[in-house]
Protein backbone atom coordinates (compact mmCIF):
# COMPACT_ATOMS: atom_id res chain seq x y z
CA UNK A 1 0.00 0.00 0.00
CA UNK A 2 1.41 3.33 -0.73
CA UNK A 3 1.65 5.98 1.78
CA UNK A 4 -0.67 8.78 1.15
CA UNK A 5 0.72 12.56 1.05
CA UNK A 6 0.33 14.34 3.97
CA UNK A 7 -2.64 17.20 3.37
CA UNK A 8 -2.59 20.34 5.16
CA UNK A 9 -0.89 20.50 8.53
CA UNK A 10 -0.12 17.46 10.58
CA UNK A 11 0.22 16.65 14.50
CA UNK A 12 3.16 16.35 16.34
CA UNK A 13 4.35 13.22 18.16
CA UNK A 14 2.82 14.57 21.37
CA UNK A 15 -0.47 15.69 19.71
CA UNK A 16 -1.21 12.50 18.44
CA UNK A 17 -0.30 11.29 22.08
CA UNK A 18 -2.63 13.57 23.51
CA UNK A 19 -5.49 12.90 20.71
CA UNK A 20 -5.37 8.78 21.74
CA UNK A 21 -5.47 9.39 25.66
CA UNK A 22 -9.09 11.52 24.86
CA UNK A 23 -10.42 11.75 28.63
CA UNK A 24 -8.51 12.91 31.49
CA UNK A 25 -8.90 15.40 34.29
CA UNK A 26 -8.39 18.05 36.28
CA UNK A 27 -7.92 18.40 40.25
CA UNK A 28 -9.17 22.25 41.56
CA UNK A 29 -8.11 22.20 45.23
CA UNK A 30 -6.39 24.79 46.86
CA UNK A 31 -7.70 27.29 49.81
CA UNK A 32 -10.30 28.05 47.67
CA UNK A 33 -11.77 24.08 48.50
CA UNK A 34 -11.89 25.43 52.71
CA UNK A 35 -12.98 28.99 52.32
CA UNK A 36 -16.28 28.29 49.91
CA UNK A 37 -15.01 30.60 46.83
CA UNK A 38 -14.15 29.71 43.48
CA UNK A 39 -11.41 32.59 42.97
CA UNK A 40 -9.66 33.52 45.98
CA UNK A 41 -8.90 36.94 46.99
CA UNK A 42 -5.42 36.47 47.84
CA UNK A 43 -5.45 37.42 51.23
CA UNK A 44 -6.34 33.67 52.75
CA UNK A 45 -3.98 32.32 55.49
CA UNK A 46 -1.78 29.56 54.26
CA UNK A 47 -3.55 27.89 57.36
CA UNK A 48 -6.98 27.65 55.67
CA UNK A 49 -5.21 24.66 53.74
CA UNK A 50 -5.94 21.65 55.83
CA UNK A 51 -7.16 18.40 54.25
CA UNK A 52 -6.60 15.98 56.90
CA UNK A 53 -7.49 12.34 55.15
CA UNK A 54 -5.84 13.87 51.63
CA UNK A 55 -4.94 10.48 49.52
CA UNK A 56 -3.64 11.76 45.33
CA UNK A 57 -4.06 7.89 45.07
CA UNK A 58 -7.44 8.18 45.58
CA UNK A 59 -7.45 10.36 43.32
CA UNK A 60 -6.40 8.75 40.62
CA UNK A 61 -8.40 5.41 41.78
CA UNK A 62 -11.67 7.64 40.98
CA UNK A 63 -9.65 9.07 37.57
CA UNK A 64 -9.35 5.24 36.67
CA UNK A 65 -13.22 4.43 37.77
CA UNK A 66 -14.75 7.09 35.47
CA UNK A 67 -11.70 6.36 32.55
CA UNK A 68 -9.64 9.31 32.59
CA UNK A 69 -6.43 8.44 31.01
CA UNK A 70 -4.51 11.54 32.96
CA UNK A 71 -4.82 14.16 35.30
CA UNK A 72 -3.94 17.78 35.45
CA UNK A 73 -3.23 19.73 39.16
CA UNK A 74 -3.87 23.50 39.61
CA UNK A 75 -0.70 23.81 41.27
CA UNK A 76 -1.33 27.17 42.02
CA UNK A 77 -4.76 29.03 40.96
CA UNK A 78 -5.34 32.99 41.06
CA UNK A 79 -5.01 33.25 44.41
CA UNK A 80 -1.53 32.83 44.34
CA UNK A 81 -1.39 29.93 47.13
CA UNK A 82 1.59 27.22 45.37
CA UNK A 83 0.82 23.97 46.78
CA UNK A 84 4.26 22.99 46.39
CA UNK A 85 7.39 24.25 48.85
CA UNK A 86 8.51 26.56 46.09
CA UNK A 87 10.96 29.08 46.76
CA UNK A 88 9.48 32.17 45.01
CA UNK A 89 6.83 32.97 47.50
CA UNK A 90 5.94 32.35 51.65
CA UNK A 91 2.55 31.76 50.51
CA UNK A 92 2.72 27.92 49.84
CA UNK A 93 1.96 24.68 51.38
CA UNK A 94 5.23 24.79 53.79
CA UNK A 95 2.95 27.47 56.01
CA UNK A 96 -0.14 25.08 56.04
CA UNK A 97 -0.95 22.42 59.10
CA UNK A 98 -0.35 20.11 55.65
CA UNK A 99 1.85 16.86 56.34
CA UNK A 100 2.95 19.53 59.46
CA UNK A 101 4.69 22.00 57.23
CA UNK A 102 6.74 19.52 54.98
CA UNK A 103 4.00 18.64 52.37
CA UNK A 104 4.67 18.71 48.73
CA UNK A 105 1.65 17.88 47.28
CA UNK A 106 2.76 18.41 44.03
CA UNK A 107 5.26 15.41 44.35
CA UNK A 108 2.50 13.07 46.01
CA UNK A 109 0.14 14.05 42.81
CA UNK A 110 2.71 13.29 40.23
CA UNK A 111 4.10 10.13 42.38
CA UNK A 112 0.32 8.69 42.54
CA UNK A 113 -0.13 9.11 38.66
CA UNK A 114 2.72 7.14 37.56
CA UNK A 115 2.47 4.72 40.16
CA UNK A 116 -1.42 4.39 39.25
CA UNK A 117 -0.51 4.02 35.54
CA UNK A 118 -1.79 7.30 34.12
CA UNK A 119 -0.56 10.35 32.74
CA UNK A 120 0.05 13.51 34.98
CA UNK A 121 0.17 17.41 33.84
CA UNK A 122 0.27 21.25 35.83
CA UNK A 123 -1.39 24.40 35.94
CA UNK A 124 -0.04 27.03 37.56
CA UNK A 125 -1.81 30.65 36.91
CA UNK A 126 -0.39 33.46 35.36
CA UNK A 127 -2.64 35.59 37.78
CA UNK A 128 -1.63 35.90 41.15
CA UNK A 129 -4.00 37.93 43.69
CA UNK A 130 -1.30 37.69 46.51
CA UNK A 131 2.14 38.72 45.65
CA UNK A 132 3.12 41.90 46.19
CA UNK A 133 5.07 42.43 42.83
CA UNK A 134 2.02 41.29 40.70
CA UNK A 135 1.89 43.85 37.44
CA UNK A 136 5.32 44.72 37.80
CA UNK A 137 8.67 43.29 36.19
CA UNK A 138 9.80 41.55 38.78
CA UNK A 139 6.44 39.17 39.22
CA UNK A 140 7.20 37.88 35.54
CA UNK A 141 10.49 36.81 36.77
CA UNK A 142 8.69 34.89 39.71
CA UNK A 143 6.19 33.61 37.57
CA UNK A 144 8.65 32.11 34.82
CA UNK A 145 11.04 30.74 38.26
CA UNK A 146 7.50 28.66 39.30
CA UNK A 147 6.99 27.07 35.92
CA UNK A 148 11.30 26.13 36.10
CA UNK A 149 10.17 24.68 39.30
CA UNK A 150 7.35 22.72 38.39
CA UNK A 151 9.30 21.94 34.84
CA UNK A 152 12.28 21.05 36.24
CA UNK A 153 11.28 19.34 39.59
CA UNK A 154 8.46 16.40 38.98
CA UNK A 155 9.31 14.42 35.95
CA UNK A 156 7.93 13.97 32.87
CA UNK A 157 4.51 16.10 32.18
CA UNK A 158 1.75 15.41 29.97
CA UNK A 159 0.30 18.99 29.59
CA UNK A 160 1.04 22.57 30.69
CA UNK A 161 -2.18 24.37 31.28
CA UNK A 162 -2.28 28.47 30.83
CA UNK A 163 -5.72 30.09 31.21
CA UNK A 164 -6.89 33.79 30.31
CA UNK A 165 -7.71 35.22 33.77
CA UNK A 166 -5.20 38.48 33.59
CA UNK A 167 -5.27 40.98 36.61
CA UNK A 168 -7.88 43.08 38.48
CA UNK A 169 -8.77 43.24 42.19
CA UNK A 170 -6.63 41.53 44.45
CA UNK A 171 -5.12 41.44 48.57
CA UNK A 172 -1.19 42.00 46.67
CA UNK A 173 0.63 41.93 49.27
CA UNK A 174 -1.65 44.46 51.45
CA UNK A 175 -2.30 46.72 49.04
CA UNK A 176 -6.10 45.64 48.48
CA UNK A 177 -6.27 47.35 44.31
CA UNK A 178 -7.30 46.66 41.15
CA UNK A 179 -4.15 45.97 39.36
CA UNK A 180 -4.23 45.41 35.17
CA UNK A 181 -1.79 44.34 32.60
CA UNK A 182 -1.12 43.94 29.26
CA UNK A 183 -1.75 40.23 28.84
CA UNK A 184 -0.30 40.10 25.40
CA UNK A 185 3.37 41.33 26.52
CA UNK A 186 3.23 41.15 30.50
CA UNK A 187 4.08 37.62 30.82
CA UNK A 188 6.13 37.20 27.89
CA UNK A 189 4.96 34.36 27.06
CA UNK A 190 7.17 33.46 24.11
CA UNK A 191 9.97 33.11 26.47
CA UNK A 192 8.43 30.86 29.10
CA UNK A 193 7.30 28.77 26.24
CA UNK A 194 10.38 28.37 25.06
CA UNK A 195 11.41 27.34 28.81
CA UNK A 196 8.66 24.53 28.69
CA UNK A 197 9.51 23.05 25.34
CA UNK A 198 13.09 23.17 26.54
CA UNK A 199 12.28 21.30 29.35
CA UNK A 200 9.13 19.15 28.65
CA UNK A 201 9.51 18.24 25.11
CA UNK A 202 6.87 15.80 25.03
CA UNK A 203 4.03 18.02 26.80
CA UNK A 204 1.36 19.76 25.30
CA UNK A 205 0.65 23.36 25.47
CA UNK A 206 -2.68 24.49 26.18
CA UNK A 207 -4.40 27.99 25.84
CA UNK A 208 -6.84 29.77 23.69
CA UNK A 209 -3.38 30.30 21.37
CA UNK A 210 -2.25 26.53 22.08
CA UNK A 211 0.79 26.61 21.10
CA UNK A 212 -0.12 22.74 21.04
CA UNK A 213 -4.32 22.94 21.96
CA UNK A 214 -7.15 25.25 21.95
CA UNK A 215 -9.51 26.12 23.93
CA UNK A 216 -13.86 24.85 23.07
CA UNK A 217 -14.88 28.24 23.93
CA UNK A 218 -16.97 27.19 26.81
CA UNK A 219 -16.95 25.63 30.25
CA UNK A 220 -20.79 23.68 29.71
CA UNK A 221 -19.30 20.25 27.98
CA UNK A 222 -19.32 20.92 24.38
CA UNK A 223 -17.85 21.67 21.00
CA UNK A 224 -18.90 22.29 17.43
CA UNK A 225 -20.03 19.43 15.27
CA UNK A 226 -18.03 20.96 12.81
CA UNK A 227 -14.32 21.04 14.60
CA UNK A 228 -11.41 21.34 12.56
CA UNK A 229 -8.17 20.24 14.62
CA UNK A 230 -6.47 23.26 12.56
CA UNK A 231 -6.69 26.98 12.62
CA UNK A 232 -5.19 29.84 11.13
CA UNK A 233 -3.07 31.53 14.23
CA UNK A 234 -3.35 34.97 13.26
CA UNK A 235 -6.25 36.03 16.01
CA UNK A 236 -5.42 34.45 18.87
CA UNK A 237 -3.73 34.71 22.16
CA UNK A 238 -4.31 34.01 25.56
CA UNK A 239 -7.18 34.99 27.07
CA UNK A 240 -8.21 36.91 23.09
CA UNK A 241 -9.69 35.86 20.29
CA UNK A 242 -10.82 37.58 17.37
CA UNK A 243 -13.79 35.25 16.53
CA UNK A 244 -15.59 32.90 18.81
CA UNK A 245 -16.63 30.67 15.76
CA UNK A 246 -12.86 29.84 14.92
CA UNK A 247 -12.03 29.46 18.57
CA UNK A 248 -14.63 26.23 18.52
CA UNK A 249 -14.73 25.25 14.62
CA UNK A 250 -10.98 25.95 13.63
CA UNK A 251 -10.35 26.51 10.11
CA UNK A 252 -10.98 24.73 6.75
CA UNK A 253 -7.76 26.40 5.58
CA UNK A 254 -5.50 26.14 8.73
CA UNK A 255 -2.30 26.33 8.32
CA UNK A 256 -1.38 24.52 12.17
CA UNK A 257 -2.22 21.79 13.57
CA UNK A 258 -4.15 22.73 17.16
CA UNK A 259 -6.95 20.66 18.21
CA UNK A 260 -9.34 21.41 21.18
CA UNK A 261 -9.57 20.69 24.17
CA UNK A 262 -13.09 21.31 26.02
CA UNK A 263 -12.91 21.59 29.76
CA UNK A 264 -15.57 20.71 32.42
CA UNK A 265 -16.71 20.56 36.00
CA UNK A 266 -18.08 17.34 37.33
CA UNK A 267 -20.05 19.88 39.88
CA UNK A 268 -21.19 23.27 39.03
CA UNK A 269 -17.91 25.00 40.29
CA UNK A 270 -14.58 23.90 40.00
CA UNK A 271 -13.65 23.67 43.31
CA UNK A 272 -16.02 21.89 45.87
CA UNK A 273 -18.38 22.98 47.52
CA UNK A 274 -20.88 21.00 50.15
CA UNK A 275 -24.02 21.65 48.80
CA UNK A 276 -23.19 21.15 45.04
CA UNK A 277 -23.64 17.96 43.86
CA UNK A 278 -22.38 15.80 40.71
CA UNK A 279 -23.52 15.43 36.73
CA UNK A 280 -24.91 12.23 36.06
CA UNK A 281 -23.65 9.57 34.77
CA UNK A 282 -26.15 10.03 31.75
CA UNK A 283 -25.11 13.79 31.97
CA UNK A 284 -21.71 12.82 31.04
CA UNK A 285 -22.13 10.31 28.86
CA UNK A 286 -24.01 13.21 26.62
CA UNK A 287 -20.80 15.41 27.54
CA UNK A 288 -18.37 12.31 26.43
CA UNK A 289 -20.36 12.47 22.75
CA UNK A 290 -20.45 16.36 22.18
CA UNK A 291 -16.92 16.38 22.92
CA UNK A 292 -14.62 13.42 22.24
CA UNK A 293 -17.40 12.23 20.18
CA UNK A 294 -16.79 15.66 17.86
CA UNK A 295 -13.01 15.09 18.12
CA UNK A 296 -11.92 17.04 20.90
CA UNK A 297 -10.52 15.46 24.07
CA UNK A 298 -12.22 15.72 27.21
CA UNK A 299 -10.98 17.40 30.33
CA UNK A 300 -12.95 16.41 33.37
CA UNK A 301 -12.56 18.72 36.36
CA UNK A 302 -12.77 16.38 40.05
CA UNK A 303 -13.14 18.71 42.92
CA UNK A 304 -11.83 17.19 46.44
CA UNK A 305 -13.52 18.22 49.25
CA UNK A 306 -12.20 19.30 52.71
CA UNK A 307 -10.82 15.83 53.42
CA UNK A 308 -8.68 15.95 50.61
CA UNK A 309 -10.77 13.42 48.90
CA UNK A 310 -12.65 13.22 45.33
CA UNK A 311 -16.58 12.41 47.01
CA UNK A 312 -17.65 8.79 47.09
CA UNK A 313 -20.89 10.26 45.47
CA UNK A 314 -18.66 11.59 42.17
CA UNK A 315 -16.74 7.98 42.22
CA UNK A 316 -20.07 6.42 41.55
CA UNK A 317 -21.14 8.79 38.92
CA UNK A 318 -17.94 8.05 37.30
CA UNK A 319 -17.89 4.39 37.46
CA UNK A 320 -21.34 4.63 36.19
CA UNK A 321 -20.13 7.02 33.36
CA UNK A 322 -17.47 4.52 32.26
CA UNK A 323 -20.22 1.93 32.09
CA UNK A 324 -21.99 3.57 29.66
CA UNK A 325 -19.39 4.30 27.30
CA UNK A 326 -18.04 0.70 27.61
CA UNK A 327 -21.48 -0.57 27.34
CA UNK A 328 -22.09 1.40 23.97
CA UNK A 329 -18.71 0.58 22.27
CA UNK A 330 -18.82 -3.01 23.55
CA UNK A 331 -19.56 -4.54 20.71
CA UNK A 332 -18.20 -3.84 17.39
CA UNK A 333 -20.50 -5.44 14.56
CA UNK A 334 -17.97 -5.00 11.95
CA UNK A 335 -14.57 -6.06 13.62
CA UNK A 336 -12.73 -7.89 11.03
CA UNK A 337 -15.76 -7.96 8.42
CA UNK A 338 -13.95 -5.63 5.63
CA UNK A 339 -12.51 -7.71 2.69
CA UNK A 340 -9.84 -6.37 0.36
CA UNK A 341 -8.58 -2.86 0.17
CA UNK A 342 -11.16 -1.95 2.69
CA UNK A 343 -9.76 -4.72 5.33
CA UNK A 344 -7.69 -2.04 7.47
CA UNK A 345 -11.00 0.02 8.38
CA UNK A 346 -12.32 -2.88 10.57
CA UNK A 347 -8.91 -4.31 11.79
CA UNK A 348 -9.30 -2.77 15.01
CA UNK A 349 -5.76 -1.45 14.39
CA UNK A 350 -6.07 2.58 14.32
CA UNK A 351 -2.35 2.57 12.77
CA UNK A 352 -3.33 1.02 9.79
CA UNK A 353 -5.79 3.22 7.10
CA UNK A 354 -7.84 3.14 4.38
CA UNK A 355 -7.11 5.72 1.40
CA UNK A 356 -10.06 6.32 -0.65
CA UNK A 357 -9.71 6.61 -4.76
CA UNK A 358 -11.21 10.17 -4.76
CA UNK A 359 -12.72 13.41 -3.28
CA UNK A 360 -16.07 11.33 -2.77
CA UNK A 361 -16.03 8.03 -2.37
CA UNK A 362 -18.66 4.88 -1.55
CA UNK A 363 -17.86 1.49 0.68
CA UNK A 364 -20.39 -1.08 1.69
CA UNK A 365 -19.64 -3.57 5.19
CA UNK A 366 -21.85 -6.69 5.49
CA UNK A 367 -22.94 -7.40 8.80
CA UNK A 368 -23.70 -11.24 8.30
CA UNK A 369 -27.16 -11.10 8.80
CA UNK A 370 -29.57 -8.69 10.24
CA UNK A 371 -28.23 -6.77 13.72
CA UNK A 372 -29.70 -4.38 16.00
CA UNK A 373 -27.49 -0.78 15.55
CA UNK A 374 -27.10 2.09 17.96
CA UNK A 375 -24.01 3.89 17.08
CA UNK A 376 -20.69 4.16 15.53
CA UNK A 377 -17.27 5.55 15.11
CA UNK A 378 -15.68 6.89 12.29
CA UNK A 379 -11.63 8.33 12.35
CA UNK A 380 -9.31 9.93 9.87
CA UNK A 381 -5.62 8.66 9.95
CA UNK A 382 -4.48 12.09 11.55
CA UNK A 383 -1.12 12.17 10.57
CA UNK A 384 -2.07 12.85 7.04
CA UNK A 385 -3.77 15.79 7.97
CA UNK A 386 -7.87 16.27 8.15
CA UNK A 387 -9.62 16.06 5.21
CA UNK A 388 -13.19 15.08 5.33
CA UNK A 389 -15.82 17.81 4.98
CA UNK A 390 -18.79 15.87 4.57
CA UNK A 391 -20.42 12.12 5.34
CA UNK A 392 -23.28 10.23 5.52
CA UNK A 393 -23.95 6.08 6.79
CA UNK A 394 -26.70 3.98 5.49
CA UNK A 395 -28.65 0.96 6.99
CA UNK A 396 -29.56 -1.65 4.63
CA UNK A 397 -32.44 -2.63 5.82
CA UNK A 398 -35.28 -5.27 3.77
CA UNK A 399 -33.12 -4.37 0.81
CA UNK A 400 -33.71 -0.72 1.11
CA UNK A 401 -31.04 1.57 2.45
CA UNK A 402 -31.66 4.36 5.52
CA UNK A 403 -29.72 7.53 5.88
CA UNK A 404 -29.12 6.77 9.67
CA UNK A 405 -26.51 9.72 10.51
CA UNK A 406 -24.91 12.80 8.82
CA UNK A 407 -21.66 14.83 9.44
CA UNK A 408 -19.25 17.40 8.74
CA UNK A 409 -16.22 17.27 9.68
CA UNK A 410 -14.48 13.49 11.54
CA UNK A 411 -11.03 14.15 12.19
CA UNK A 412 -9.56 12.09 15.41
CA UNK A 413 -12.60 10.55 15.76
CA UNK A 414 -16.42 10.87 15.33
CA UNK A 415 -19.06 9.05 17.47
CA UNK A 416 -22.77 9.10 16.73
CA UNK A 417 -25.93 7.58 18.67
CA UNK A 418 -27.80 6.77 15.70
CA UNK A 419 -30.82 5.08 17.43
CA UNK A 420 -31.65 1.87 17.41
CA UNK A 421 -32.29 -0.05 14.60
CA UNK A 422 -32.21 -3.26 12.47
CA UNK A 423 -30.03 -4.48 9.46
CA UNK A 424 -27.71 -6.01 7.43
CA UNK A 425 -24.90 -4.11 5.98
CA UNK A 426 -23.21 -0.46 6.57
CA UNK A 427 -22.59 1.83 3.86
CA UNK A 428 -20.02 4.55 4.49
CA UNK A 429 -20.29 7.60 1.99
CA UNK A 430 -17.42 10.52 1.58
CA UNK A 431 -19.63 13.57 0.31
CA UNK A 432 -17.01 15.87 0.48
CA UNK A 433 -13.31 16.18 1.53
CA UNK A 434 -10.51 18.32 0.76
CA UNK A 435 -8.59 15.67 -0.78
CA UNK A 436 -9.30 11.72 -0.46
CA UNK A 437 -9.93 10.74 2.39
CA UNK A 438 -7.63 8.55 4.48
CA UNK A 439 -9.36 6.58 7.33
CA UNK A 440 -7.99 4.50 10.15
CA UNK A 441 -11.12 2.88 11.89
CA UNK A 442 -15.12 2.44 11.36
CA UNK A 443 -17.02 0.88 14.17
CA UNK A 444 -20.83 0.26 14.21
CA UNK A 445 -21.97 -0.29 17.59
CA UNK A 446 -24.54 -2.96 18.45
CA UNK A 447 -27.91 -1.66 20.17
């Protein structure tokens, strides 16, 4: 088989990475987790951080229940408290009751996710509400010297995490202000990137301007049917963009390869509090198909509570979640049933591909009799690039065939409910794609 040209832009090694772990998490705990707020002011005593029971194994026990493949740690959110013994600020764990002063929870996080089997990654936010030297100079310097920290300190990390939030009213050291910044130059970010590709090759970026992953535009569970894993970077920055639509859709005619990412709370806030309660199970099965079902990957936000523990109520919505998705995906009704030039679709094998002839192209899977169908997945072969616009599947059903789903775009992968339904062979059509398509995997899900 020849190998196909590559069209468009492609991923790197640790995009595609990223792209086949799909689910992981987040962990928002901080002082924000004791003193009921979701953004601290600043001014909170290192002593309101005191989870006495605090287990990260736990933590990634519940990650492994609901099948996150990875978790991500807000080492230090807005309020500025570093839950690490870093030596840039006073205001970290060292001056909590915390493991009596000598925590790192950092360590016991990144420890727990390795020895559990599953990737591990940091935030740690630009925006600090505490320090003093916040909107001057000298803060950037701190800033950059508690990513070297985290960079240089823990191992090897999945995913860096920088978010938009950039300045305004804050305790800084006392002086109780609004403070505001330029959050294009302030940070200079160019630099600090450099500093993490330096020293976490292998970790993706993310941010509303990547550089490796892109923000869905919302925090509700979602992104566009239409999602195009490549955009056009003029636009974009962190915390800007200059059009909403390409933030969630991409571009048609990207020119770099930046796929989303869409981040969401298990509970209404993102850190805990007691009288917020989980999604469903059945709530995030719906958020599993509107976003890894539309080719994003799913970031799942797990809030401990004052214990330092993920609630046993949110385990059993996430056990419960992974049920459902392994219950629809758990049988494949055409594993192994393409013949010829077609055989690599249904190989189970998402390394090998499929190239079809043309722009628009027709295949046709027997099932071996009549079967009940209630979904399926559909993927491009990635590191080609993205090139279908356009598909449709068909049921054969009594010799007739049914229009059972309709798409735009597929990229990493596509996942449709199609409701249940009887018959006896699959037809796959290309309606429109920027150059033939090249496909790794079709599965058709029984009902």
């Amino acid at each position: 088989m020849s190998i196909p040209t590559p069209h468009g832009p492609v991923p790197s090694p640790r995009q595609l990475a990223w792209h086949r772990r799909e689910m992981y998490g987040f962990v928002h705990l901080t002082v924000n987790t004791f003193t009921d707020r979701e953004w601290g002011y600043g001014d909170e005593p290192e002593s309101a951080f005191a989870p006495d029971q605090l287990d990260c194994t736990q933590w990634v026990a519940a990650a492994k229940a609901g099948g996150l493949k990875g978790l991500i740690l807000t080492a230090k959110h807005h309020d500025g408290f570093c839950l690490w013994p870093t030596a840039t600020t006073t205001h970290n764990i060292t001056r909590s009751p915390f493991r009596d002063g000598k925590g790192d929870l950092v360590r016991e996080f990144v420890d727990a996710c390795r020895a559990g089997g599953i990737a591990c990654g940091l935030y740690c936010s630009p925006w600090d509400r505490n320090h003093p030297a916040y909107g001057t100079p000298a803060y950037v310097e701190v800033f950059h010297a508690q990513w070297r920290e985290l960079l240089s300190n823990y191992g090897p990390l999945c995913e860096l995490w920088f978010d938009g939030a950039n300045g305004g009213d804050g305790f800084y050291g006392g002086a109780r202000e609004k403070r505001s910044i330029d959050h294009l130059t302030y940070y200079r970010l160019d630099d600090l990137w450099a500093m993490c590709r330096h020293l976490q090759p292998e970790a993706c970026m993310f941010s509303d301007a990547g550089p490796d992953l892109r923000w869905c535009g919302n925090e509700g569970g979602f992104t566009s049917s239409t999602c195009w894993s490549k955009v056009r970077p003029e636009g974009f920055a962190p915390g800007k963009v200059d059009s909403q639509q390409r933030l969630v859709e991409g571009d048609e005619d990207g020119s770099i390869w930046r796929p989303v990412e869409v981040d969401v709370s298990i509970r209404p806030g993102w850190f805990w509090h007691q009288h917020e309660r989980a999604r469903s199970s059945e709530n995030l099965f719906r958020t599993w198909l509107a976003s890894v079902g539309r080719g994003a990957g799913l970031n799942l936000n797990l809030a401990p509570d004052k214990r330092g523990l993920i609630p046993e109520s949110d385990v059993v919505e996430l056990a419960r979640f992974r049920g459902l998705v392994e219950g629809f995906t758990a049988v494949d009704l055409v594993r192994g049933r393409a013949t010829g030039e077609h055989a690599p679709l249904t190989d189970g094998d998402r390394d090998t591909f499929w190239a079809a002839p043309a722009a628009t192209a027709d295949l046709v899977i027997e099932l071996g009799g009549a079967k009940e169908i209630a979904g399926l997945r559909l993927e491009e072969a990635i590191r080609f690039g993205q090139r279908v616009q356009a598909f449709a599947v068909d049921v054969r059903a009594c010799g007739a065939w049914y229009e059972v789903a309709r798409g735009t775009t597929i990229g990493a992968q596509r996942i449709l409910q199609t409701g249940n339904m009887h018959g006896d062979a699959i037809r796959l059509r290309i309606l429109a794609s920027q150059a033939p398509a090249v496909l790794a995997r079709l599965m058709v899900y029984a009902g």
